[in-house]
N, C-alpha and C. Protein backbone atom coordinates (compact mmCIF):
# COMPACT_ATOMS: atom_id res chain seq x y z
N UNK A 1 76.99 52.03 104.27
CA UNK A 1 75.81 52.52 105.01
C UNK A 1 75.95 54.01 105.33
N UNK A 2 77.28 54.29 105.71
CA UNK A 2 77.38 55.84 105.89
C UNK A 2 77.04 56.92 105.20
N UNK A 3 77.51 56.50 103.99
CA UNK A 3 77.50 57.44 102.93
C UNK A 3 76.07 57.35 102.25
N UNK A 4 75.00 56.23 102.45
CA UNK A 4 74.11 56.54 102.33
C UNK A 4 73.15 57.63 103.12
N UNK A 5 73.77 57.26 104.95
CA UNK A 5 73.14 58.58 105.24
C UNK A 5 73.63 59.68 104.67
N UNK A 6 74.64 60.04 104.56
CA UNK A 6 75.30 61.50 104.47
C UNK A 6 74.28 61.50 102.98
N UNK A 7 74.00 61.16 102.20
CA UNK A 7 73.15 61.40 100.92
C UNK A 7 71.74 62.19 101.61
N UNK A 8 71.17 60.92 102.01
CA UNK A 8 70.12 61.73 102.78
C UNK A 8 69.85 62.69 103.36
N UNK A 9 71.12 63.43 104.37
CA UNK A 9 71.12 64.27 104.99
C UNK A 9 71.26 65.39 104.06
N UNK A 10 71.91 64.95 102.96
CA UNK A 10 72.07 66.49 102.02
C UNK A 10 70.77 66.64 101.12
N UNK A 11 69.83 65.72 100.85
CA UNK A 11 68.47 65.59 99.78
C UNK A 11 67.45 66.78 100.56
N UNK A 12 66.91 67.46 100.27
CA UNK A 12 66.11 68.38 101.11
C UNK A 12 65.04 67.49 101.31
N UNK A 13 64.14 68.21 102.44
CA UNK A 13 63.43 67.25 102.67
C UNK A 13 62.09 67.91 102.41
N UNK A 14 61.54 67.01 101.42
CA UNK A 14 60.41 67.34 100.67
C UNK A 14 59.39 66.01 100.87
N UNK A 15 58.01 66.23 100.62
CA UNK A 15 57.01 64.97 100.56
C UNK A 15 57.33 63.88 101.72
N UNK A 16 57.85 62.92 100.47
CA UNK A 16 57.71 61.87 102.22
C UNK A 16 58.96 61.57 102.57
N UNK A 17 59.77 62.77 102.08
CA UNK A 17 61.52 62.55 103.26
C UNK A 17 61.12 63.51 104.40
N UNK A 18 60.05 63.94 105.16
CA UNK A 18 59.41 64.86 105.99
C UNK A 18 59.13 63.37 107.04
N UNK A 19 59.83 63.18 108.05
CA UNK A 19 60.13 62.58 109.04
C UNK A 19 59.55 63.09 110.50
N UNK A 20 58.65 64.04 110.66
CA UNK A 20 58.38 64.50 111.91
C UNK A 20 56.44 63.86 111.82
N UNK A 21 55.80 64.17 113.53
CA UNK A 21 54.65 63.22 113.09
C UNK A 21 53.67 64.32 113.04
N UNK A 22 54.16 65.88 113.63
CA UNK A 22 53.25 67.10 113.32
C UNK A 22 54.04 68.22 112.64
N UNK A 23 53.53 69.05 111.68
CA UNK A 23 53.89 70.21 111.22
C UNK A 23 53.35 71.59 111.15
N UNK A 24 53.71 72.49 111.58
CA UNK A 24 52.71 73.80 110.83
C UNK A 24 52.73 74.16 109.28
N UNK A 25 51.56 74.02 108.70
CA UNK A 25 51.26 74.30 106.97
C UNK A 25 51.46 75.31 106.85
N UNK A 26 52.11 75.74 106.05
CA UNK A 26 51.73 77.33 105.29
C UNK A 26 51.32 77.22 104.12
N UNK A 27 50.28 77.51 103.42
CA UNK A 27 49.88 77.39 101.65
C UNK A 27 50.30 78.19 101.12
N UNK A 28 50.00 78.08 99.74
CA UNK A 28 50.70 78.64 98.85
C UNK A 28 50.44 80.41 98.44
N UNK A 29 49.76 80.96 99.18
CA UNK A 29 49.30 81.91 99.19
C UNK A 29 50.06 83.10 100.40
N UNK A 30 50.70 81.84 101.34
CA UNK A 30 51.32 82.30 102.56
C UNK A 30 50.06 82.34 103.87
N UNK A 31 49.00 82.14 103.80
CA UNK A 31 48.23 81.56 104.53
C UNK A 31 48.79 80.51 105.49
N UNK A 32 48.45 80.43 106.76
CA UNK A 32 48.89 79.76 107.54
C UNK A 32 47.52 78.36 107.52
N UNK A 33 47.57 77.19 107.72
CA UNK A 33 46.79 76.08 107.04
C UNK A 33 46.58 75.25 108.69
N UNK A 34 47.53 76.39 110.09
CA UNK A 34 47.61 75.48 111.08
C UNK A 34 48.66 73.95 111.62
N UNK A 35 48.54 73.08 112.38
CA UNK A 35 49.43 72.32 112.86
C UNK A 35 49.01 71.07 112.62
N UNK A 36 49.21 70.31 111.33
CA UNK A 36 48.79 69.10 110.69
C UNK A 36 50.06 67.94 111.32
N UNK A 37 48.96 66.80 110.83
CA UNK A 37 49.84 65.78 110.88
C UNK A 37 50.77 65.69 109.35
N UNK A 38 52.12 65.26 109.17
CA UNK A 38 52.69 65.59 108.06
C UNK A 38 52.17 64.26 107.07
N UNK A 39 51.43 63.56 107.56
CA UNK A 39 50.66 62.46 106.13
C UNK A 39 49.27 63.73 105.49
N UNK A 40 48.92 64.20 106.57
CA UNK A 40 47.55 64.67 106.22
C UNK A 40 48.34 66.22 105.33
N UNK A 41 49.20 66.79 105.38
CA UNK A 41 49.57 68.16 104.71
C UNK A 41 50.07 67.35 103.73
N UNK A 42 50.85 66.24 103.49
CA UNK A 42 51.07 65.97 102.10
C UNK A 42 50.08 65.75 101.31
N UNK A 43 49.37 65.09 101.69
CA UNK A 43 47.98 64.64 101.04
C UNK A 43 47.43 65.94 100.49
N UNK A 44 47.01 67.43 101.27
CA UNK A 44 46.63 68.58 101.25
C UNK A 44 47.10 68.73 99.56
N UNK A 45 48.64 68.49 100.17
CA UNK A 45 50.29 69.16 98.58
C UNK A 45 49.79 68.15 97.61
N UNK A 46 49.17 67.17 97.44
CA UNK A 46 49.13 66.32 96.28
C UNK A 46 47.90 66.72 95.89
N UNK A 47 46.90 66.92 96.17
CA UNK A 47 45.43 67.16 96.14
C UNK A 47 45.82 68.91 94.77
N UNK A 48 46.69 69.30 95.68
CA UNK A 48 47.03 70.74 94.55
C UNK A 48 48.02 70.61 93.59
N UNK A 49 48.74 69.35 93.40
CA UNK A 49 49.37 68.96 92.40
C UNK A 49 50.92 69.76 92.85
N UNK A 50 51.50 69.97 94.12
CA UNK A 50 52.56 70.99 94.11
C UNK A 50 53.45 70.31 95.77
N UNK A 51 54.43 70.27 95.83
CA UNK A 51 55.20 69.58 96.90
C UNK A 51 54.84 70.10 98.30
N UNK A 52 55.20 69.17 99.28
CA UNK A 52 55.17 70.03 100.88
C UNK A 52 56.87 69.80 101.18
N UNK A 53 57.48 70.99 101.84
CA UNK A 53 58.64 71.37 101.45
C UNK A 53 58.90 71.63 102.87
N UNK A 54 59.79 71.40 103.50
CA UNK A 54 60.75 71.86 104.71
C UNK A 54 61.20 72.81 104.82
N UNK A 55 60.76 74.21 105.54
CA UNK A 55 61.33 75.06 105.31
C UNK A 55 62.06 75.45 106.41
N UNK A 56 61.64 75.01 108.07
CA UNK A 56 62.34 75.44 109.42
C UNK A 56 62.07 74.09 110.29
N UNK A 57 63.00 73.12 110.24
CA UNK A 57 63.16 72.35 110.70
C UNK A 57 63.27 72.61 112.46
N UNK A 58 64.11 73.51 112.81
CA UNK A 58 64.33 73.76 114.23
C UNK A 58 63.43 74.69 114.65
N UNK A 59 61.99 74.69 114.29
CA UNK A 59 60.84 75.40 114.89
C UNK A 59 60.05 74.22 115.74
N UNK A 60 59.47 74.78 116.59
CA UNK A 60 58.43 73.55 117.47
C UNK A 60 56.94 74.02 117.27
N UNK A 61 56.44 73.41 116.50
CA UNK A 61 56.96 71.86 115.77
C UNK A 61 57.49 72.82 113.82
N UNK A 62 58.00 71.72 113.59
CA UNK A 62 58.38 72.19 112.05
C UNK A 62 57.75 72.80 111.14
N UNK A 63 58.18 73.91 110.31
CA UNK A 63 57.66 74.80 109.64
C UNK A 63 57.28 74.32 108.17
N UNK A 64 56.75 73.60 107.10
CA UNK A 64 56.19 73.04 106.00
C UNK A 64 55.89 74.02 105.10
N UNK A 65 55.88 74.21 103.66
CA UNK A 65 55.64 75.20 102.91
C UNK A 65 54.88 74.17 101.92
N UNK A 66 53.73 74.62 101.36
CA UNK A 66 53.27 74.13 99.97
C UNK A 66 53.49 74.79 99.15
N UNK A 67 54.21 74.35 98.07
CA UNK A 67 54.76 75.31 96.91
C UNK A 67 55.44 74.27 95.26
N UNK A 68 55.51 74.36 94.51
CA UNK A 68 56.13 73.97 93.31
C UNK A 68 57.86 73.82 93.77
N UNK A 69 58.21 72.47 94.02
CA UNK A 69 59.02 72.65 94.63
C UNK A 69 60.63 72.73 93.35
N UNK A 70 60.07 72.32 92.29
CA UNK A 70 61.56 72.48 91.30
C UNK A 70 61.13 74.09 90.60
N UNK A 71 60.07 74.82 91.08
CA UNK A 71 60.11 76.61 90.55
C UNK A 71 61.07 76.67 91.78
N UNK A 72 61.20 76.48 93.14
CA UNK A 72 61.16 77.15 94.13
C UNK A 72 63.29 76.89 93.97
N UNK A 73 63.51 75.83 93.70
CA UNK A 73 64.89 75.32 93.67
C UNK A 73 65.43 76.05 92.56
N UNK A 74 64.49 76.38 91.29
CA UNK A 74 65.51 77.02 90.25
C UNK A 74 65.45 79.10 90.87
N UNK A 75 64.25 79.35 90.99
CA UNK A 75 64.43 80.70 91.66
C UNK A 75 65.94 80.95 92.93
N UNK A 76 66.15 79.48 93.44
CA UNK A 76 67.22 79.69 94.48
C UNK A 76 68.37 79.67 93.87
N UNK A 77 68.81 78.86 92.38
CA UNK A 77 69.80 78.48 91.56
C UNK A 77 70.24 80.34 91.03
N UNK A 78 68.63 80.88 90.70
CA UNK A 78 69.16 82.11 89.99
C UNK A 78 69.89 83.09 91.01
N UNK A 79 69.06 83.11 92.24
CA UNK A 79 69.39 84.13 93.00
C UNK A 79 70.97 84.25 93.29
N UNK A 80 71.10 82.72 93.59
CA UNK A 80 72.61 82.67 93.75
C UNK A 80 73.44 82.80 92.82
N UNK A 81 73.22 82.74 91.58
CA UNK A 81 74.18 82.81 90.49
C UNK A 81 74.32 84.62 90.16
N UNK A 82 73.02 85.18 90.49
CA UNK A 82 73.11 86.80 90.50
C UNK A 82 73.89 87.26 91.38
N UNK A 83 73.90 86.77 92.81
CA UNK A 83 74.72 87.35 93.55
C UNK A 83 76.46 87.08 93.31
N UNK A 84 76.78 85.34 92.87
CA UNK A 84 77.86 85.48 92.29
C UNK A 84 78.33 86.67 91.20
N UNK A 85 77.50 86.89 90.26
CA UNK A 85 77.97 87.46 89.07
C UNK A 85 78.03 89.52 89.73
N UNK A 86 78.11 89.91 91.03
CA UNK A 86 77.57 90.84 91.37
C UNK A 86 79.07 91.03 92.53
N UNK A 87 79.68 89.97 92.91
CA UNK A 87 80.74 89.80 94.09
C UNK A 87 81.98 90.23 92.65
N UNK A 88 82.53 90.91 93.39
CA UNK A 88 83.88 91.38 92.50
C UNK A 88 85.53 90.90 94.01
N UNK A 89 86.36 89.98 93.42
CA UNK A 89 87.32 89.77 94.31
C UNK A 89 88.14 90.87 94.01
N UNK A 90 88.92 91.72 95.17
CA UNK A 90 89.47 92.25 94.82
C UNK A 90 91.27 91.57 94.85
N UNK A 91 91.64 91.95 93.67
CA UNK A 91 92.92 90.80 93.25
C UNK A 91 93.84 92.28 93.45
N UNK A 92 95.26 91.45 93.56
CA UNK A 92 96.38 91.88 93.92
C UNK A 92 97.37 92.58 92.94
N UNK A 93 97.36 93.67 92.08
CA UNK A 93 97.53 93.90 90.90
C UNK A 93 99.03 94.73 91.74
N UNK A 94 100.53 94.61 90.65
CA UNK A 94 101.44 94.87 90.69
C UNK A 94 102.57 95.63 89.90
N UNK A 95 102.75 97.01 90.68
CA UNK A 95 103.44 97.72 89.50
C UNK A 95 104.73 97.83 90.20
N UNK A 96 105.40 97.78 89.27
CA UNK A 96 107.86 97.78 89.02
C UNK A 96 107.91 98.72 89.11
N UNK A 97 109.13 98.98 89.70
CA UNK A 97 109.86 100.16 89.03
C UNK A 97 111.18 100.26 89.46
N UNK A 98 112.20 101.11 89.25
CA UNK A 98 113.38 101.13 90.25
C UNK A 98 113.35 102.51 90.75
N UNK A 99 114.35 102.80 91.95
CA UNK A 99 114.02 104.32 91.82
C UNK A 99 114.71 105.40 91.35
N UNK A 100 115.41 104.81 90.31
CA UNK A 100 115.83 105.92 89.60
C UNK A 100 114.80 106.34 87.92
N UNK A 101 113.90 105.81 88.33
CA UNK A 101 112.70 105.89 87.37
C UNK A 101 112.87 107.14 86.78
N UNK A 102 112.64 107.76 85.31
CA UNK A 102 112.18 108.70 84.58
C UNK A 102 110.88 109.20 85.34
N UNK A 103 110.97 110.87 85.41
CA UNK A 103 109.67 111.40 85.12
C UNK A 103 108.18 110.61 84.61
N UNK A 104 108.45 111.09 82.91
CA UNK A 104 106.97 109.76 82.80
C UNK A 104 107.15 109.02 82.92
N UNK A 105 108.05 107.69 83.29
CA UNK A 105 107.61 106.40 83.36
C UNK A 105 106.96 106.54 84.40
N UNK A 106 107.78 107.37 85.36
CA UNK A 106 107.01 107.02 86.90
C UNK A 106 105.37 107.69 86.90
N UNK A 107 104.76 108.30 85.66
CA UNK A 107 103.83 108.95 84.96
C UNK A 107 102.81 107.71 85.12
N UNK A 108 103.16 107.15 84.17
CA UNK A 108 102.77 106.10 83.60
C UNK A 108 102.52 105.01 84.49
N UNK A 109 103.47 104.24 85.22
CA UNK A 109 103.17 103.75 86.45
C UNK A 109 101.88 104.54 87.50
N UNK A 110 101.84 105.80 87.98
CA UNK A 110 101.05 106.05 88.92
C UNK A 110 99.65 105.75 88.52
N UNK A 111 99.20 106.07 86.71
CA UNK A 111 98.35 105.78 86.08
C UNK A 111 97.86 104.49 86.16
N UNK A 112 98.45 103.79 86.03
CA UNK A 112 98.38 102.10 86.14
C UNK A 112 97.98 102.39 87.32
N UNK A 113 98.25 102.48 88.29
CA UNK A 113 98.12 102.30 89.46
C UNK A 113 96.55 102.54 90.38
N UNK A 114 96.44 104.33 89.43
CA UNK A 114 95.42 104.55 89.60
C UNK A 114 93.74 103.57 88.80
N UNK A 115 94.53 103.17 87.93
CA UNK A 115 93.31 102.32 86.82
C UNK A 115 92.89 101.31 87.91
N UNK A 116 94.22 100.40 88.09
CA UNK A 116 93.65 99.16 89.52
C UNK A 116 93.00 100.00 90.54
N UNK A 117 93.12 100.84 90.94
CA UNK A 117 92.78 101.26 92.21
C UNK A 117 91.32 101.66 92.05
N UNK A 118 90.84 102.06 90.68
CA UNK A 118 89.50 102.39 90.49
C UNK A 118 88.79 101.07 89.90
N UNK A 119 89.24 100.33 90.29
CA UNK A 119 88.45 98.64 89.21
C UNK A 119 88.31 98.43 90.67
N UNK A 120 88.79 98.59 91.56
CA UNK A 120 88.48 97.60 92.93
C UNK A 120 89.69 96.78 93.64
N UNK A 121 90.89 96.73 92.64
CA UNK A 121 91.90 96.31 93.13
C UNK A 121 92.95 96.77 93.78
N UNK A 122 93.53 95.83 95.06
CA UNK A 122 94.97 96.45 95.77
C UNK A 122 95.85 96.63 94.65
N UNK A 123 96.56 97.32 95.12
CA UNK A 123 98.04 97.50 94.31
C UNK A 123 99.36 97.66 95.18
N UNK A 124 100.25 96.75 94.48
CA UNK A 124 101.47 96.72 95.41
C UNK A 124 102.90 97.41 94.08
N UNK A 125 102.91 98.30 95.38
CA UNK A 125 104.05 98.39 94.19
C UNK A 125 105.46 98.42 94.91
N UNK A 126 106.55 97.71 93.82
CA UNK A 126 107.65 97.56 94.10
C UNK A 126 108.93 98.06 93.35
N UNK A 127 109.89 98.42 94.33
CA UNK A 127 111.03 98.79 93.64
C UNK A 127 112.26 98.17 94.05
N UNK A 128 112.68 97.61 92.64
CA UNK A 128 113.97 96.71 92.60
C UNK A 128 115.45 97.43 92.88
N UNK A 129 115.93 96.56 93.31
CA UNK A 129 117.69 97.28 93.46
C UNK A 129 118.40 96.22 92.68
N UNK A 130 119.30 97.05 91.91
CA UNK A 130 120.45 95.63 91.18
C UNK A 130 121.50 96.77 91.95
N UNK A 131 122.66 95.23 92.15
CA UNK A 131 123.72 95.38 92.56
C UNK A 131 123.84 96.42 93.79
N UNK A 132 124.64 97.64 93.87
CA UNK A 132 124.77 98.32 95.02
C UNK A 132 123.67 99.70 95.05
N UNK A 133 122.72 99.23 94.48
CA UNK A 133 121.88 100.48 94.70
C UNK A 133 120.92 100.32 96.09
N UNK A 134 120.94 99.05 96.43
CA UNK A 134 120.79 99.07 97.91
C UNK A 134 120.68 99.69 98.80
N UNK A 135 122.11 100.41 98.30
CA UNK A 135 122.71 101.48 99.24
C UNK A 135 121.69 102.97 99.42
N UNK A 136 121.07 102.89 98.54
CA UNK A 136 120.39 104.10 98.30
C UNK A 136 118.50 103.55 97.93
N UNK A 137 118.29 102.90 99.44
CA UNK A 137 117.24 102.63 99.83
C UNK A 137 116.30 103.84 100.31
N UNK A 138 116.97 104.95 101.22
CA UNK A 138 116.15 106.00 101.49
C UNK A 138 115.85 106.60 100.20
N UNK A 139 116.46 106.71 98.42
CA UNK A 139 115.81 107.09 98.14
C UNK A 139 114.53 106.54 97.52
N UNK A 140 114.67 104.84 97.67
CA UNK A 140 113.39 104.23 96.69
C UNK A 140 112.02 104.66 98.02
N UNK A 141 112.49 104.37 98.92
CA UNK A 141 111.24 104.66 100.22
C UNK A 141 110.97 106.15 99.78
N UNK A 142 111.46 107.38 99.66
CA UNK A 142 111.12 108.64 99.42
C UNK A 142 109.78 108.04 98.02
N UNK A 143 110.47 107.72 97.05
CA UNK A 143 109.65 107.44 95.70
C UNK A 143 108.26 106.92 95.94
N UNK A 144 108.16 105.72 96.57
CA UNK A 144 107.36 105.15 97.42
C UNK A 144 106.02 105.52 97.40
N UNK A 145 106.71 107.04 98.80
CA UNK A 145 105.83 107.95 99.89
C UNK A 145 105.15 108.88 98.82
N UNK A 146 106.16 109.56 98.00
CA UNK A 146 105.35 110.29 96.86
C UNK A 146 104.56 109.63 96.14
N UNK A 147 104.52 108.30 95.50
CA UNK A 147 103.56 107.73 94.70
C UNK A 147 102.22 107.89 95.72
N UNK A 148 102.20 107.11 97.03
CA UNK A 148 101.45 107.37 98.00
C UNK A 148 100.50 108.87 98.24
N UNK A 149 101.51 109.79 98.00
CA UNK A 149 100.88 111.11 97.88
C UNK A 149 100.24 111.62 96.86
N UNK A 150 100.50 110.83 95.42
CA UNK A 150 99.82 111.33 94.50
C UNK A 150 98.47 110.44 94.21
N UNK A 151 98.49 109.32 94.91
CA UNK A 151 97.51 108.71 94.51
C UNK A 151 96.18 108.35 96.16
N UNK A 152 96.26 109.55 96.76
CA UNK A 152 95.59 109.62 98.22
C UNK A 152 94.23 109.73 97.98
N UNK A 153 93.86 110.33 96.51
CA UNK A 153 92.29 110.75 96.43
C UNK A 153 91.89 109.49 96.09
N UNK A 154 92.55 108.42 95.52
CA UNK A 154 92.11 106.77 95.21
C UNK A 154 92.45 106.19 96.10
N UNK A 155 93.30 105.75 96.69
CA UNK A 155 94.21 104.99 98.04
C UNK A 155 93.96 105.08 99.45
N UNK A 156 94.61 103.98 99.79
CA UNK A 156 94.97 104.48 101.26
C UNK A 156 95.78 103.89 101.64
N UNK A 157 96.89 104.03 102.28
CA UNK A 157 98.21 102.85 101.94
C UNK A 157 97.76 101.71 103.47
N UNK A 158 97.83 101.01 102.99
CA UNK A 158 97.29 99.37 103.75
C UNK A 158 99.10 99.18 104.60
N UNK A 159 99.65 98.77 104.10
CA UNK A 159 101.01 98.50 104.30
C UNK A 159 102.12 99.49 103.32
N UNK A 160 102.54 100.16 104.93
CA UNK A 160 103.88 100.77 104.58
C UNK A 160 105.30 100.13 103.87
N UNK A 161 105.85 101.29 103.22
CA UNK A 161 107.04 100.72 102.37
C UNK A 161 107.79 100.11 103.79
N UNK A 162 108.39 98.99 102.93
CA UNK A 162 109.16 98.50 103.55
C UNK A 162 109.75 97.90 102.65
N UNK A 163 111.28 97.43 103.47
CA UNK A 163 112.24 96.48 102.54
C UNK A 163 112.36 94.78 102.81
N UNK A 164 112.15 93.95 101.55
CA UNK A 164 111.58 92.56 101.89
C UNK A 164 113.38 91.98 100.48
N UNK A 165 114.36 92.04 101.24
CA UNK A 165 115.55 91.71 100.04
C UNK A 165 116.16 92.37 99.82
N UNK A 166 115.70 92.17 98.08
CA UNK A 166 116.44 93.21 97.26
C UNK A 166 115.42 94.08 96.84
N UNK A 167 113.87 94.13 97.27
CA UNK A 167 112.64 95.00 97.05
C UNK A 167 112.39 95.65 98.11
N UNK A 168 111.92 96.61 97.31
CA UNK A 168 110.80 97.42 98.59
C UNK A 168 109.48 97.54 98.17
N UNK A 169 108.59 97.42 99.12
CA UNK A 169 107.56 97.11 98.42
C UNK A 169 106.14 98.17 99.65
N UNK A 170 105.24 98.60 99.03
CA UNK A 170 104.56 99.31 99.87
C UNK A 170 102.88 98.48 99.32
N UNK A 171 102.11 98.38 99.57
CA UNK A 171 100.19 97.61 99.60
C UNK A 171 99.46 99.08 99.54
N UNK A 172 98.95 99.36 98.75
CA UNK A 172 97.77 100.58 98.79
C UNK A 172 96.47 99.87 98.43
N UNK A 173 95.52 99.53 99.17
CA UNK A 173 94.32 99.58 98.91
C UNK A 173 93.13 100.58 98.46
N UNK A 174 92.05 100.50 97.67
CA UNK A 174 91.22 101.58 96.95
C UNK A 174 90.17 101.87 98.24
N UNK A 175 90.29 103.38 98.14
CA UNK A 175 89.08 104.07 99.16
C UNK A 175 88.05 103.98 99.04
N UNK A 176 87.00 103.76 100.19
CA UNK A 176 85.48 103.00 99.97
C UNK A 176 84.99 104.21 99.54
């Protein structure tokens, strides 16, 4: 029995799933049609060959639309699928390095860096230590701060370098 209501509750309520005993009409023109009984506005919607549709349930008394009600459901299908195709996530894109990096590699990296940063994406970048280079953490944080500095006209660093192990790792997000 439950799950039959819960069906119901999700079916919009169109024609004669319209459960209240007065409504305000609006026609299809956007004309206001006044405060009908909801047998007599369906009757109105069948007479024009086109649904009476629920549009503000929590108005006193309820708000009714006459309209084509499977145009009105696929116009809502598109709208939403435009706005999906229009939302960009911005994803978590990740560049290596150690810090005894070469010149261009570390070239090459900032580039990368900058490419995510102009698509819309964070970028985290990290630098590994093998064995006792640990020891020489102030200089991967220096490396870091300069990548940070070269890439300020795209960036803005979200989260400072810090050390998480055997990484250090700093979050630059792209400037609005």
């Amino acid at each position: 029995m439950k799950d039959r209501q819960r069906v119901n509750r999700d079916l919009p309520k169109i024609n004669e799933r319209i459960r209240f005993p007065q409504v305000r009409v609006i026609d299809t023109d956007g004309s206001q049609l006044g405060i009908l009984a909801a047998r007599e506005a369906q009757r109105i919607a069948e007479e024009k060959e086109l649904d009476l549709v629920l549009v503000s349930e929590t108005a006193d008394p309820p708000v009714c639309r006459i309209m084509d009600y499977g145009k009105y459901k696929f116009e809502q299908e598109k709208r939403a699928k435009e706005a999906k195709k229009r939302q960009h996530t911005a994803d978590v894109k990740e560049v290596k390095m150690r810090y005894k990096i070469d010149e261009h590699d570390y070239q090459v990296r900032v580039n990368q860096a900058q490419r995510f940063l102009k698509s819309g994406d964070k970028v985290k970048a990290t630098i590994n230590f093998r064995g006792r280079e640990i020891q020489h953490s102030n200089l991967a944080e220096d490396l870091l701060k300069r990548m940070a500095t070269d890439l300020e006209d795209f960036a803005e660093v979200q989260q400072a370098p810090r050390r998480e192990g055997r990484n250090m790792m700093m979050l630059l997000s792209p400037k609005k």
